[in-house]
Protein backbone atom coordinates (compact mmCIF):
# COMPACT_ATOMS: atom_id res chain seq x y z
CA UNK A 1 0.00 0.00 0.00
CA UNK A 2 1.63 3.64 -0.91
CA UNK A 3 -0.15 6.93 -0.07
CA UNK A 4 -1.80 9.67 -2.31
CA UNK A 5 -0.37 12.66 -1.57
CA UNK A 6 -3.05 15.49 -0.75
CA UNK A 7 -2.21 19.32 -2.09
CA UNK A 8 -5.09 22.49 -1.76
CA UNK A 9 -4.45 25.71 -3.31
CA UNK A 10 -4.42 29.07 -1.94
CA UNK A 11 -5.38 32.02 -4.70
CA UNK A 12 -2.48 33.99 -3.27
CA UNK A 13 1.20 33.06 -3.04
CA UNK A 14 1.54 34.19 1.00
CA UNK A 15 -1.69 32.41 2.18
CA UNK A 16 -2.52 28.82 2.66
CA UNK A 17 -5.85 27.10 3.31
CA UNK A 18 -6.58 24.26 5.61
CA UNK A 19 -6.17 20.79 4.05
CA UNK A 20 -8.02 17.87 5.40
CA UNK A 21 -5.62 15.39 7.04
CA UNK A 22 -5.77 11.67 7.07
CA UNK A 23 -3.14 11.03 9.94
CA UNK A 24 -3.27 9.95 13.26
CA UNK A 25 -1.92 11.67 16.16
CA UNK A 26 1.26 11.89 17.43
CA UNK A 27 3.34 9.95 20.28
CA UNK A 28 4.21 12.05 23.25
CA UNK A 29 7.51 12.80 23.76
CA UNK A 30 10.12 12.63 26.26
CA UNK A 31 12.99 15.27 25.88
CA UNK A 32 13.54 18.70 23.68
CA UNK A 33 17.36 17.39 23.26
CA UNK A 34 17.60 17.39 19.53
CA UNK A 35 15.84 21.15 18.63
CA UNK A 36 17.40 24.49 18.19
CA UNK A 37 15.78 27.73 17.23
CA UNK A 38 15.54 28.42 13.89
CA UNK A 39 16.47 32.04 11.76
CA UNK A 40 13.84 33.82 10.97
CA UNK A 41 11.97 33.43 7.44
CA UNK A 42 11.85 35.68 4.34
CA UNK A 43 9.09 38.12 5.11
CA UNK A 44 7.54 36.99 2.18
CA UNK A 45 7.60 33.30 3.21
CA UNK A 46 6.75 34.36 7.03
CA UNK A 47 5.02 31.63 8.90
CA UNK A 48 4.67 30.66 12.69
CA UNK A 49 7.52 30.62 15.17
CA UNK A 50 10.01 27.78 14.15
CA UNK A 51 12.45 25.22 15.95
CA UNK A 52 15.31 24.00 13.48
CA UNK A 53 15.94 20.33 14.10
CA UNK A 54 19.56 18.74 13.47
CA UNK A 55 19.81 16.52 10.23
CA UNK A 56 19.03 13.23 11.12
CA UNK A 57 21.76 10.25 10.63
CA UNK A 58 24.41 13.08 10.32
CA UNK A 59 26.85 11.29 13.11
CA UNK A 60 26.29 8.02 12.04
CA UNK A 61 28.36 5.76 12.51
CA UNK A 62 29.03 3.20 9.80
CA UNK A 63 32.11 1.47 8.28
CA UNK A 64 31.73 2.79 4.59
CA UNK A 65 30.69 6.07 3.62
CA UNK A 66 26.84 6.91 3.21
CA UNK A 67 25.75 6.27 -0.63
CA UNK A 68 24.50 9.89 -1.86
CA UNK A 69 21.15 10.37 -2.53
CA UNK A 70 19.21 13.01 -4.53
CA UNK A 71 18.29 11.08 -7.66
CA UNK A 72 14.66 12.28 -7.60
CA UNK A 73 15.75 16.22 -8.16
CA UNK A 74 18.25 15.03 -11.56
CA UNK A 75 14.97 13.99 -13.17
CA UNK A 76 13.18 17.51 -12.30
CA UNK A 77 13.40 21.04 -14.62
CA UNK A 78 15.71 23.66 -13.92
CA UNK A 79 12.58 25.53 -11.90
CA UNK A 80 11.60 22.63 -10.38
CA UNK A 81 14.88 22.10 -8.96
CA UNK A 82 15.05 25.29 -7.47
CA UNK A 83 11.69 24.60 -5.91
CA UNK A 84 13.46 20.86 -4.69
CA UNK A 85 16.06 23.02 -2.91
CA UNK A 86 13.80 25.61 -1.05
CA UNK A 87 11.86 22.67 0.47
CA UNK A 88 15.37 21.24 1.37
CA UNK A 89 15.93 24.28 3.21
CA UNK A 90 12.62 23.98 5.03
CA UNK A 91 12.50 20.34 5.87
CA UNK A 92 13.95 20.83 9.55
CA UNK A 93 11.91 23.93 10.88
CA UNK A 94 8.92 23.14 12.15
CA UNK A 95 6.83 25.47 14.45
CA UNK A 96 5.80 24.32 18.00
CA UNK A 97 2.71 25.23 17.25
CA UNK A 98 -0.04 23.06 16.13
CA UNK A 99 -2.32 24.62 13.08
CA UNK A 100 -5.90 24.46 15.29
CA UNK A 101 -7.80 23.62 12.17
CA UNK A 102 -5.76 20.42 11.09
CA UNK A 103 -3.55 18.84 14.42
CA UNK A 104 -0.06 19.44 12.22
CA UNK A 105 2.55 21.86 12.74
CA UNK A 106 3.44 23.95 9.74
CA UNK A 107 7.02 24.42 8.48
CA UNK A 108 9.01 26.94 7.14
CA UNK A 109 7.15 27.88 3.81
CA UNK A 110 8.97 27.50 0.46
CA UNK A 111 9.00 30.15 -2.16
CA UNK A 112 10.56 30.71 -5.72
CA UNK A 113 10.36 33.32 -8.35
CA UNK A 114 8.45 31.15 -10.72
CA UNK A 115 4.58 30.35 -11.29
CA UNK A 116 4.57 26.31 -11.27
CA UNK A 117 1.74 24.48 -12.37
CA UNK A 118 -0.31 21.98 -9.86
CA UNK A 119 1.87 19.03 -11.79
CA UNK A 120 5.11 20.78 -11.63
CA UNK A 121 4.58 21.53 -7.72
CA UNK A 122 3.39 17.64 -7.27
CA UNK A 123 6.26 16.15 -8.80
CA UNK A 124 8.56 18.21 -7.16
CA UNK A 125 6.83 17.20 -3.38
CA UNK A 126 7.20 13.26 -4.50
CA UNK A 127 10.55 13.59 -5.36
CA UNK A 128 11.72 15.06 -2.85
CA UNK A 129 10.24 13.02 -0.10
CA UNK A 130 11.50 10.20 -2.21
CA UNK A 131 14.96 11.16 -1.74
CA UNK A 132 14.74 11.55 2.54
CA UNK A 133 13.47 8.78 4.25
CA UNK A 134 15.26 10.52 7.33
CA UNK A 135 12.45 13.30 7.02
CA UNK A 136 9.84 11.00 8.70
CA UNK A 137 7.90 13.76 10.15
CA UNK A 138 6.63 15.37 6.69
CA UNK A 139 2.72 15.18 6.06
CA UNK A 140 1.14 13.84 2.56
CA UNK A 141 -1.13 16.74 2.81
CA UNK A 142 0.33 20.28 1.80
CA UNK A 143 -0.91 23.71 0.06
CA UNK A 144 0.16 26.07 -2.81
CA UNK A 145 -0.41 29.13 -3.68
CA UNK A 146 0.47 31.34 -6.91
CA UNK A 147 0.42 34.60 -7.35
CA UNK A 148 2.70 37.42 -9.61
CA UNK A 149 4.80 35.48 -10.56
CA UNK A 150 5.71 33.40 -7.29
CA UNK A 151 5.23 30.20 -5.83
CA UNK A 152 4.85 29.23 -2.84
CA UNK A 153 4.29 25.82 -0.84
CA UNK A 154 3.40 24.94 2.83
CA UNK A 155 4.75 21.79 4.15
CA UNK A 156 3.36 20.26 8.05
CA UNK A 157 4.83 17.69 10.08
CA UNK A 158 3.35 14.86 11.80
CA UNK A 159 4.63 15.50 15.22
CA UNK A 160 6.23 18.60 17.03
CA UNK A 161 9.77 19.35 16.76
CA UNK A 162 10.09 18.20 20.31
CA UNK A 163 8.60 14.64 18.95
CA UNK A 164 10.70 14.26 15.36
CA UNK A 165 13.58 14.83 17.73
CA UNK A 166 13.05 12.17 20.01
CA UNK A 167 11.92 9.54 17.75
CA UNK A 168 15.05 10.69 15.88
CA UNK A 169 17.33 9.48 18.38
CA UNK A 170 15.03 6.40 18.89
CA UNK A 171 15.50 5.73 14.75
CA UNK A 172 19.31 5.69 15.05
CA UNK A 173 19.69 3.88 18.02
CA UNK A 174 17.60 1.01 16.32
CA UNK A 175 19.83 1.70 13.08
CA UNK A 176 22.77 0.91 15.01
CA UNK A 177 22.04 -1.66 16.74
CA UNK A 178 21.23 -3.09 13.17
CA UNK A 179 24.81 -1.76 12.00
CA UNK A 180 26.48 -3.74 15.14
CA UNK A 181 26.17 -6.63 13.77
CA UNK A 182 27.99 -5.73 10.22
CA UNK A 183 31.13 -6.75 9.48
CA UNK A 184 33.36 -3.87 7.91
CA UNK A 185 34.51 -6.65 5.50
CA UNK A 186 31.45 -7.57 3.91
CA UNK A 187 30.77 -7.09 0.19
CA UNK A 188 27.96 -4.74 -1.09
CA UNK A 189 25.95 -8.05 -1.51
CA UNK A 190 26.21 -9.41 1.62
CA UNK A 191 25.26 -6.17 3.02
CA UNK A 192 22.21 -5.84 1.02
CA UNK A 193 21.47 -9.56 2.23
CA UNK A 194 21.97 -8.62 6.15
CA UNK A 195 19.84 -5.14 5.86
CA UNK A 196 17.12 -6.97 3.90
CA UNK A 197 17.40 -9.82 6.72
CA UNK A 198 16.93 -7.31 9.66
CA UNK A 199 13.97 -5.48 8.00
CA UNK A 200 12.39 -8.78 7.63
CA UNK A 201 12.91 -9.83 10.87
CA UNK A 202 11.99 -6.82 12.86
CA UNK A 203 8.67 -6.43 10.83
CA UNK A 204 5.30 -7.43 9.72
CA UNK A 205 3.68 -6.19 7.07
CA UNK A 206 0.35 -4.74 8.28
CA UNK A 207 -2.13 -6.61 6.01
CA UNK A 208 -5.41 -4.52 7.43
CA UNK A 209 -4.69 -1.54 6.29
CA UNK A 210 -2.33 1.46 7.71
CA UNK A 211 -4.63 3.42 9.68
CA UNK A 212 -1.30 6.39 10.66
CA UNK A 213 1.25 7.92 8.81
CA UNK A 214 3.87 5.76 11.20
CA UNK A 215 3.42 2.44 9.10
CA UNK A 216 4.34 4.56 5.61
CA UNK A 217 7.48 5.68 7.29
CA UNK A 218 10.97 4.33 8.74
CA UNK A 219 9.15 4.65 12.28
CA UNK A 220 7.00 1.54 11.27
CA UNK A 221 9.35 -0.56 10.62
CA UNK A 222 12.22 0.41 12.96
CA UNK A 223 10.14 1.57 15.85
CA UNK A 224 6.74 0.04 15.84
CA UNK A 225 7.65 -3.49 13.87
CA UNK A 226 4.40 -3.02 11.33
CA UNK A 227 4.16 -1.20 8.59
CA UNK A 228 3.28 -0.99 4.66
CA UNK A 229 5.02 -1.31 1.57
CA UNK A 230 6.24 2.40 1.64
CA UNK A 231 7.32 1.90 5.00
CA UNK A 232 9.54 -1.07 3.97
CA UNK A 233 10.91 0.84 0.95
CA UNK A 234 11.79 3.46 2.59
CA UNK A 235 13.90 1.62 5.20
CA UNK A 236 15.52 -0.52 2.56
CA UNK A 237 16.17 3.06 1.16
CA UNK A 238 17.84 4.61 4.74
CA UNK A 239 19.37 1.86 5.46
CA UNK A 240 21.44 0.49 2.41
CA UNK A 241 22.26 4.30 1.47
CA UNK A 242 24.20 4.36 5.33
CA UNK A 243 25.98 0.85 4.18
CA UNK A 244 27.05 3.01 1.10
CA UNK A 245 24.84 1.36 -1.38
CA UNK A 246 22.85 3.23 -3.94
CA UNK A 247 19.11 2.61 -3.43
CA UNK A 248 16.40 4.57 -4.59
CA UNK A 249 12.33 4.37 -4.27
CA UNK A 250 10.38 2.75 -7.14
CA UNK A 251 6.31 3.57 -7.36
CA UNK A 252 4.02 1.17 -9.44
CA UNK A 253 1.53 -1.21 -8.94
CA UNK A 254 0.87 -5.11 -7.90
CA UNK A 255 -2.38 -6.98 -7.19
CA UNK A 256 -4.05 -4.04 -8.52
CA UNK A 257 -2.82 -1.91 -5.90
CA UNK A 258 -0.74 0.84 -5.58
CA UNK A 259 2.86 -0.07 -4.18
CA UNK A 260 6.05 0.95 -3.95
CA UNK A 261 9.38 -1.13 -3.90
CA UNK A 262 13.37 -0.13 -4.22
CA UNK A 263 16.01 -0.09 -6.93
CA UNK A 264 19.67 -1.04 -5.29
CA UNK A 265 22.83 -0.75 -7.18
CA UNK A 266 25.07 -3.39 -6.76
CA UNK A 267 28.60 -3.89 -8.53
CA UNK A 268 27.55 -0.91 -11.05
CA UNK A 269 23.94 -2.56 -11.93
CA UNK A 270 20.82 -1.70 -10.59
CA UNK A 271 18.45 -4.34 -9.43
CA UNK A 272 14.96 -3.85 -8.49
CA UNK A 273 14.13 -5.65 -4.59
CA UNK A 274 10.71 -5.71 -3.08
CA UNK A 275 11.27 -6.51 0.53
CA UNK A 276 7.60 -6.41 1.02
CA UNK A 277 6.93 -9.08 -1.18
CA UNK A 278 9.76 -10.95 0.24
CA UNK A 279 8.22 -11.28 3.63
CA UNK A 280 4.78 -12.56 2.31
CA UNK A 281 6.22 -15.87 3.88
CA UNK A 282 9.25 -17.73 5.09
CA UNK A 283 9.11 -19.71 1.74
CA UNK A 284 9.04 -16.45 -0.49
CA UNK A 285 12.07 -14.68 1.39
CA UNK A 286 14.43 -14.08 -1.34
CA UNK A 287 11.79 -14.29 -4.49
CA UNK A 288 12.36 -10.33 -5.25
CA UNK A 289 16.00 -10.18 -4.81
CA UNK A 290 17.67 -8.10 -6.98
CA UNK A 291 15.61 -9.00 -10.18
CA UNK A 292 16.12 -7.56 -13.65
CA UNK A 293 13.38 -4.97 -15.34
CA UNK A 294 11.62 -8.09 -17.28
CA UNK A 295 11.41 -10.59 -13.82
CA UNK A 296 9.67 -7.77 -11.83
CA UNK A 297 7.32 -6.85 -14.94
CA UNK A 298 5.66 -10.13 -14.24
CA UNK A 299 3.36 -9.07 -11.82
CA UNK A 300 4.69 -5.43 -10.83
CA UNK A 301 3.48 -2.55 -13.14
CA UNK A 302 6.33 0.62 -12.75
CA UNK A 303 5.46 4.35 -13.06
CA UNK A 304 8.19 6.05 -11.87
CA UNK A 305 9.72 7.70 -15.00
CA UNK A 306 13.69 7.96 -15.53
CA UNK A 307 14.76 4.71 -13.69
CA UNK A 308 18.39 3.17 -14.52
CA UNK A 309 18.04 0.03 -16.71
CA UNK A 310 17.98 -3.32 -14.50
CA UNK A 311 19.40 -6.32 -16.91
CA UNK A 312 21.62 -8.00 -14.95
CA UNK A 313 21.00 -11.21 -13.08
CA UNK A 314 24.62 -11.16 -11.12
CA UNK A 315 23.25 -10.44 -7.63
CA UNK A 316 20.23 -12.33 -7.65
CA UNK A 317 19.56 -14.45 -4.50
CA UNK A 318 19.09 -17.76 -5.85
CA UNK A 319 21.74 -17.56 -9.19
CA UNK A 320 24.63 -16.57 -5.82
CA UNK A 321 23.28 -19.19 -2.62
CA UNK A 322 21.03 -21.63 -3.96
CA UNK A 323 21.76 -25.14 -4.87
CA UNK A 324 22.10 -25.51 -8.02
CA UNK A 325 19.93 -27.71 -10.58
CA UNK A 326 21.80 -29.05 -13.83
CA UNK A 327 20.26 -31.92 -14.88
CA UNK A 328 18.15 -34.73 -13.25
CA UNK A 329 20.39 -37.21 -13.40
CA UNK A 330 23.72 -39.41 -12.40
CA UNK A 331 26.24 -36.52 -11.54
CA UNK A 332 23.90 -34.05 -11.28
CA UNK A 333 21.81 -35.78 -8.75
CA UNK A 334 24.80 -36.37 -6.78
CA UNK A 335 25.29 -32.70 -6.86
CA UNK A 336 22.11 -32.01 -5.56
CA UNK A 337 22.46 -34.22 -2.54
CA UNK A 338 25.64 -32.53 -1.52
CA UNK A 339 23.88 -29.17 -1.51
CA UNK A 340 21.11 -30.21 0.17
CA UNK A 341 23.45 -31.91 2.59
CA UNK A 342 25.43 -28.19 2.95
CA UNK A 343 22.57 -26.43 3.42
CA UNK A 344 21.67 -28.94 6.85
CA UNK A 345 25.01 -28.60 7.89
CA UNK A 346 24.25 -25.13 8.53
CA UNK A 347 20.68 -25.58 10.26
CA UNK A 348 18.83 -24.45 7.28
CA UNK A 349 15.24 -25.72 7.48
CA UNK A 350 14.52 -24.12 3.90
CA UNK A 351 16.20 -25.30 1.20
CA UNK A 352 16.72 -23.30 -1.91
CA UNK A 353 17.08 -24.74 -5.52
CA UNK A 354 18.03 -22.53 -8.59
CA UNK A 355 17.27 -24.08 -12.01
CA UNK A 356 20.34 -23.75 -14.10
CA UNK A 357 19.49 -23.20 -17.87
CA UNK A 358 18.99 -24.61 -20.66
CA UNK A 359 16.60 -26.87 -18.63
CA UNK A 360 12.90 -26.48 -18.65
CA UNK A 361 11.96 -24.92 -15.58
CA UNK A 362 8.40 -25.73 -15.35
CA UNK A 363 9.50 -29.62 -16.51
CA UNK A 364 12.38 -29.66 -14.16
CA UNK A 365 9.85 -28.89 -11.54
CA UNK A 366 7.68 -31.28 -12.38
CA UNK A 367 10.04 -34.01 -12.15
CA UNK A 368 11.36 -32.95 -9.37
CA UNK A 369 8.00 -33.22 -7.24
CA UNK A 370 7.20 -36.26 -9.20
CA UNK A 371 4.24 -38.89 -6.92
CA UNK A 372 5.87 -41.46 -9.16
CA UNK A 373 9.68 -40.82 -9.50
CA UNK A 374 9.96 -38.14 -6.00
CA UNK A 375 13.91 -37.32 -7.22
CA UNK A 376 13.77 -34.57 -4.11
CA UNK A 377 12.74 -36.98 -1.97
CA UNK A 378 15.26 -39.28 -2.91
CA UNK A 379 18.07 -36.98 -2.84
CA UNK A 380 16.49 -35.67 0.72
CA UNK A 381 16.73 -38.83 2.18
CA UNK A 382 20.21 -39.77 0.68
CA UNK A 383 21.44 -36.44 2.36
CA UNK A 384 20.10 -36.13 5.93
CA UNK A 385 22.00 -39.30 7.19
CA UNK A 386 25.29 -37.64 6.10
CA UNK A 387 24.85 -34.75 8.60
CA UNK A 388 23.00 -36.27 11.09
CA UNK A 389 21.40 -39.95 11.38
CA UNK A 390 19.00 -38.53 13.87
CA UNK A 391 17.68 -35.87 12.03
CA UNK A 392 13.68 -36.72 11.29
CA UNK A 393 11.72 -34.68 8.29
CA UNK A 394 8.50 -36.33 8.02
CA UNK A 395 7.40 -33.96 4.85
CA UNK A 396 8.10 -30.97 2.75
CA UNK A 397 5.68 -28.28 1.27
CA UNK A 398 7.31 -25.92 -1.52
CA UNK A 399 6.96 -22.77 -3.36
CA UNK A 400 7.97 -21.89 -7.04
CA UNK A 401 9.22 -18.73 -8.09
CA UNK A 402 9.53 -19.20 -12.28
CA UNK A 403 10.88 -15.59 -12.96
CA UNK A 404 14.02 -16.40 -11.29
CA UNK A 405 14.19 -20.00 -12.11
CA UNK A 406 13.56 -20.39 -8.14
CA UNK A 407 12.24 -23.13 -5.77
CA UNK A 408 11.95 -22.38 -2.33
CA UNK A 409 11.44 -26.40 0.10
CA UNK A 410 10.61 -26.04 3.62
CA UNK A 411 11.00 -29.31 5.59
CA UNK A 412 8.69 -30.64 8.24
């Protein structure tokens, strides 16, 4: 699930008009630590009173530099980039005071010598909340206004400055505690693997519906442990760009819904990972890994514009870590039984098989599950008593993922 965002227009460039919110309320804080008083606004851009926050994640501590972002403002027009950058400039001053009509607390407003259109203003909000995750506090509801010549844009927050400062520190606490368990030698794969591991792990996906702005957000997943598909992507996006990966947001649709998902950039290529998919079951973990433009096109629809080409199958899950599946017979059987045997070795209760071309992947599984010639359960039973003679699997259910000649086996 991925939000609409909400815009009303004022008829002149210094006023804004209340628009209706479809967010909860926020948490109630603890401490003021993280908030410093803000310089004043432009006259012409005057709002309320404002607090400056610091810049989230700026002292934080991780073994390779942070992977620059900023890949939604390349894609924008010269005047819509200078539009990007005033709303840059506002993102961390938020008043103290709540706007009465509407529970949010209005930020610095944004204004530029240039009369955008209700498009141009739109795609310049998206991509720049697309670009900072970190900016968790930013409403989907904002105003415009247009007047001589000028535009100018009010942006709220969630939650007080008092409150996006102490979830802040709450938010990269929970990152590092992630980050302690990274080793600085890792690759950029293995990396991607770990992050996408602890997102899993410390989060369901929230299958009734997200009912605050939290579960869209890092806060869902990193703080509350439920959240969306926009809450996952971002994460995946915060959290690979401080391991120094690229990653950037992706917006389409799936089921006939609206979702989001990430683009990662691994050895130079850019793959396209849905870790909301990927936690749709223990079976299903790794079935959007890093998958090329054609594998997610099979049941993801994309509508961002001006994404990198994804072609290469290098970093996929199962072509790297699964066992591999070369024929269905003599050697290769052996083969299989060794990797199956590998995989218990290291407790794995889920046994992943990649289908090596040119064989027929829908045949190959076929044969494989076979009532009358069970070759899995063969080569099963020919591996266990090489790890352990005590070990007992009664059964096995499976899951196929064709697009990346995948088959997920969970024993019982």
């Amino acid at each position: 699930m991925r939000r609409l965002y909400g815009i009303s227009l004022a008829v002149a460039a210094a006023a804004v008009l209340a628009a209706c919110s479809i967010l909860g309320p926020p948490d109630d804080p603890a401490s003021v630590s993280r908030v410093e008083p803000a310089s004043s606004a432009p006259a012409s851009t005057a709002g309320p009173a404002e607090i400056r926050l610091t810049e989230p994640f700026a002292e934080f501590q991780s073994p390779w530099p942070a992977a620059s972002g900023g890949e939604g403002r390349e894609a924008l027009s010269e005047p819509e980039r200078s539009l990007y950058d005033e709303l840059r400039g506002c993102a961390l001053a938020v008043s103290p005071e709540a706007d009465p009509g509407r529970g949010q607390y209005p930020m610095r407003r944004a204004a530029v010598e240039d009369s955008l259109s209700e498009t141009e203003i739109s795609r310049v909000f998206e991509a720049f909340v697309n670009d900072f995750p970190q900016y968790f506090w930013i409403s989907a509801q904002y105003q415009y206004g247009t007047a001589e010549g000028l535009t100018v844009v009010q942006l709220y927050s969630e939650l007080s400055p008092e409150e996006c400062a102490v979830l802040t520190e709450r938010l990269e606490q929970a990152a590092q505690d992630i980050f302690s368990g990274m080793e600085e030698s890792m690759t950029e794969l293995e990396r991607e693997i770990f992050l996408h591991d602890a997102v899993l792990d410390s989060c369901v996906y929230d299958a009734s519906g997200a009912s605050g702005w939290e579960e869209y957000s890092v806060c869902g997943v990193l703080l509350d442990g439920s959240a969306v598909c926009e809450g996952y992507a971002r994460t995946m996006q915060l959290l690979l760009r401080l391991a120094g990966i690229p990653c950037r947001l992706v917006s389409g649709e799936a089921d006939g819904e609206l979702h989001m998902w990430n683009l990662v950039q691994i050895g130079g290529n850019w793959y396209h990972l849905d870790s909301t998919w990927d936690d749709s079951s223990d079976l299903s973990r790794y079935f959007y890994f890093n998958l090329t433009d054609g594998q997610i096109q099979e049941d993801h629809s994309v509508s961002t514009q001006g994404l990198p080409d994804c072609g290469s199958e290098d970093a996929n899950y199962f072509r790297n870590f699964a066992i591999p599946v070369s024929g269905l017979s003599g050697f290769s059987l052996d083969t299989l039984s060794e990797g199956i045997a590998q995989s218990l070795r290291r407790g794995e209760e889920i046994l992943l098989l990649y289908v090596e071309e040119p064989l027929n992947f829908q045949d190959t599984a076929a044969e494989l599950f076979s009532a009358g010639s069970p070759i899995l359960s063969d080569a099963l039973w020919e591996a266990v008593p090489q790890v352990d003679p005590g070990l007992q699997y009664t059964s096995f259910v499976y899951s196929l993922a064709p697009s990346v000649r995948g088959i997920a086996v969970q024993l019982q």
